[in-house]
Protein backbone atom coordinates (compact mmCIF):
# COMPACT_ATOMS: atom_id res chain seq x y z
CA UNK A 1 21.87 -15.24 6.60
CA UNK A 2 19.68 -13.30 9.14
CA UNK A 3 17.18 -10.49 7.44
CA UNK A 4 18.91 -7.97 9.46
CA UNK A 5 22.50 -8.65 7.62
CA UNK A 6 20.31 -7.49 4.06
CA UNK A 7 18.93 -4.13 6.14
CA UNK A 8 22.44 -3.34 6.45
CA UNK A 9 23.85 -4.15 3.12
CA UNK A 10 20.77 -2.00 1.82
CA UNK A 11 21.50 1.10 4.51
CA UNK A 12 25.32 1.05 3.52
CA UNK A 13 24.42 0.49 -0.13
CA UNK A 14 22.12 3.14 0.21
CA UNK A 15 24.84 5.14 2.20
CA UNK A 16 27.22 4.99 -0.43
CA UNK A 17 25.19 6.05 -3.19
CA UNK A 18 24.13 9.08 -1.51
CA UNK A 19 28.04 9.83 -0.95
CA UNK A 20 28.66 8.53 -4.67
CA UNK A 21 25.90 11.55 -5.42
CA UNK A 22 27.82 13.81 -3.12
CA UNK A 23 30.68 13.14 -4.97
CA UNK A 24 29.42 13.98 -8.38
CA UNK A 25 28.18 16.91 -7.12
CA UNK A 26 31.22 18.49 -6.23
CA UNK A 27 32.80 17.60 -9.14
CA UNK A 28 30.44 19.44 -10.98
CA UNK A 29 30.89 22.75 -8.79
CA UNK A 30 35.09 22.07 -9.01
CA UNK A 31 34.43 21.75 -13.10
CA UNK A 32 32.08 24.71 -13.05
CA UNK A 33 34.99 26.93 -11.22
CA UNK A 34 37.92 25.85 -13.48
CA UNK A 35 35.38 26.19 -16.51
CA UNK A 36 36.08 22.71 -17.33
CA UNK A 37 32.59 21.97 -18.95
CA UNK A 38 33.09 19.61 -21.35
CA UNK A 39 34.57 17.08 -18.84
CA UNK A 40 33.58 13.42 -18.01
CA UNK A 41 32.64 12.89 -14.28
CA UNK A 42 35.33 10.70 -13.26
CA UNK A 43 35.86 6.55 -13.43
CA UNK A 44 36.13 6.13 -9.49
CA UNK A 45 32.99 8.26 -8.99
CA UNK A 46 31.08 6.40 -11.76
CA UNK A 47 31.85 2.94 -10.49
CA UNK A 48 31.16 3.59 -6.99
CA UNK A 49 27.31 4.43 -7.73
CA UNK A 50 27.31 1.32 -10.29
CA UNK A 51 28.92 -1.12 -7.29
CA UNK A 52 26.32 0.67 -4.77
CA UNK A 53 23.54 0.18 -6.86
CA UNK A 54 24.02 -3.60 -6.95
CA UNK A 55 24.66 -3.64 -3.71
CA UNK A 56 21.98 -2.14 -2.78
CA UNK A 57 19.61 -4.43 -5.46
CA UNK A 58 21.05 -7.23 -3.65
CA UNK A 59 19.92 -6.39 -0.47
CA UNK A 60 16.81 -5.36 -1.51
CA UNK A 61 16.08 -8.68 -3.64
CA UNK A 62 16.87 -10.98 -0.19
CA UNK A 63 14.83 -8.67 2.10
CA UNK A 64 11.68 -9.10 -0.13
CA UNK A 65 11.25 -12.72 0.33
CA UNK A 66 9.83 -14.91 -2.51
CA UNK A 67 8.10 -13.36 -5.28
CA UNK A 68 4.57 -14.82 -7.03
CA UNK A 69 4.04 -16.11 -10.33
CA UNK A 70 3.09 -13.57 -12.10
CA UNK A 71 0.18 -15.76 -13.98
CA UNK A 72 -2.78 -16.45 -11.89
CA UNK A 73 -3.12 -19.73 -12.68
CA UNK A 74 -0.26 -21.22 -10.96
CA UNK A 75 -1.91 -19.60 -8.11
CA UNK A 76 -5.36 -21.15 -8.70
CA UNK A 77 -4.62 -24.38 -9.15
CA UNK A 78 -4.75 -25.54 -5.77
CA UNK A 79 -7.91 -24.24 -5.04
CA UNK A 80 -11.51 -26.30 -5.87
CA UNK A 81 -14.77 -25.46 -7.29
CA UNK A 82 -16.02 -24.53 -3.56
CA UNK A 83 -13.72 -22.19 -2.52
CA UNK A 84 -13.09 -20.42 -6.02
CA UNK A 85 -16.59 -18.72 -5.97
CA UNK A 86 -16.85 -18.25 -2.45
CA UNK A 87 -17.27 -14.35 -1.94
CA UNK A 88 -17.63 -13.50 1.80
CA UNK A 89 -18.20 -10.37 1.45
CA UNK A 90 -20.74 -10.28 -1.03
CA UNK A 91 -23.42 -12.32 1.41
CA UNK A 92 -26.71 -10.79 2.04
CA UNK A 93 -28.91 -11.15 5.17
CA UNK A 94 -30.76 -8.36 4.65
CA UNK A 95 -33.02 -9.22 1.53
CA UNK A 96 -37.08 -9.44 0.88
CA UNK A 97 -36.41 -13.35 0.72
CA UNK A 98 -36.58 -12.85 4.34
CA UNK A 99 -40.29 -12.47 4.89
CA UNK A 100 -41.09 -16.29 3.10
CA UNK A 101 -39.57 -17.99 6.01
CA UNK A 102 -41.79 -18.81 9.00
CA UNK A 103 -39.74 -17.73 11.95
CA UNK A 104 -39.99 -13.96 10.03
CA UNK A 105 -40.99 -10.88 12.34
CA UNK A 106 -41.31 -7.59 10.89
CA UNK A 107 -39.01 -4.83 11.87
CA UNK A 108 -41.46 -3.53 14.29
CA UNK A 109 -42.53 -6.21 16.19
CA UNK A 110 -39.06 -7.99 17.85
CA UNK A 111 -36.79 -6.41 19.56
CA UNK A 112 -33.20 -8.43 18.28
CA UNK A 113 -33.66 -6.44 14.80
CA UNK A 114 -34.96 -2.92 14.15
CA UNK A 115 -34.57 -1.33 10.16
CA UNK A 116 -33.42 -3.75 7.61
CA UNK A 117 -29.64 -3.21 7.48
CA UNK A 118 -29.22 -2.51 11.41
CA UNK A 119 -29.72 -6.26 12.13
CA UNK A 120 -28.16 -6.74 15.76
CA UNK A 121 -28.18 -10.61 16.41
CA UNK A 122 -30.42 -11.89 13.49
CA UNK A 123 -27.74 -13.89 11.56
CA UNK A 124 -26.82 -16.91 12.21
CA UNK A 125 -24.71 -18.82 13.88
CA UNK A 126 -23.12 -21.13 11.01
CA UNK A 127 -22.15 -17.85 8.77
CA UNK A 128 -20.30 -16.03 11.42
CA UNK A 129 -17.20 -18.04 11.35
């Protein structure tokens, strides 16, 4: 069935728990008045917020797609040595290594790279994908 079908069953769901809760609360005021206090909220009320609570679970379960294992290794397994360590984010270009290669300027003296850390076009080619 379409995802739109399980928005609807979790809107009307939704819909009639909210009047399930309506429900309940005017039986409360009604019990209140006639100084019934001691009095169960009635079967019909209780079943209709148990029914749209499954409902509602229902939809919700089908709209969320398929769920991951919750241990990581299940997860890991397809992956190799080469991609398991591989931490974009933690690469450096900006480091003192930089001045023992021979095609180093310093900061001052080209005009593609000023302060370390404001590199404009100093990195290359191969690590930019």
């Amino acid at each position: 069935m379409s995802r739109a079908f399980y928005k609807s069953v979790v809107f009307s769901g939704l819909g009639v728990m909210v009047h399930a809760a309506y429900s309940a609360a005017e039986w409360r005021h009604y019990s209140r008045n006639m100084e019934l206090q001691y009095m169960m909220i009635p079967i019909d009320i209780i079943i209709q917020t148990i029914l749209s609570l499954i409902l509602t679970m229902l939809g919700v379960l089908f709209i969320a797609g398929d769920f991951k294992e919750i241990r990581a290794t299940e997860e890991l397994e397809g992956q190799s040595w080469e991609t398991l360590k591989n931490r974009p984010s933690f690469y450096t270009f900006c480091h003192r290594g930089r001045s023992f290669s021979p095609f180093y300027t310093p900061p001052g003296q080209s005009s593609t790279t000023t302060e370390c850390g404001n590199i404009i076009s100093d990195i290359p080619a191969r690590f930019m994908s």
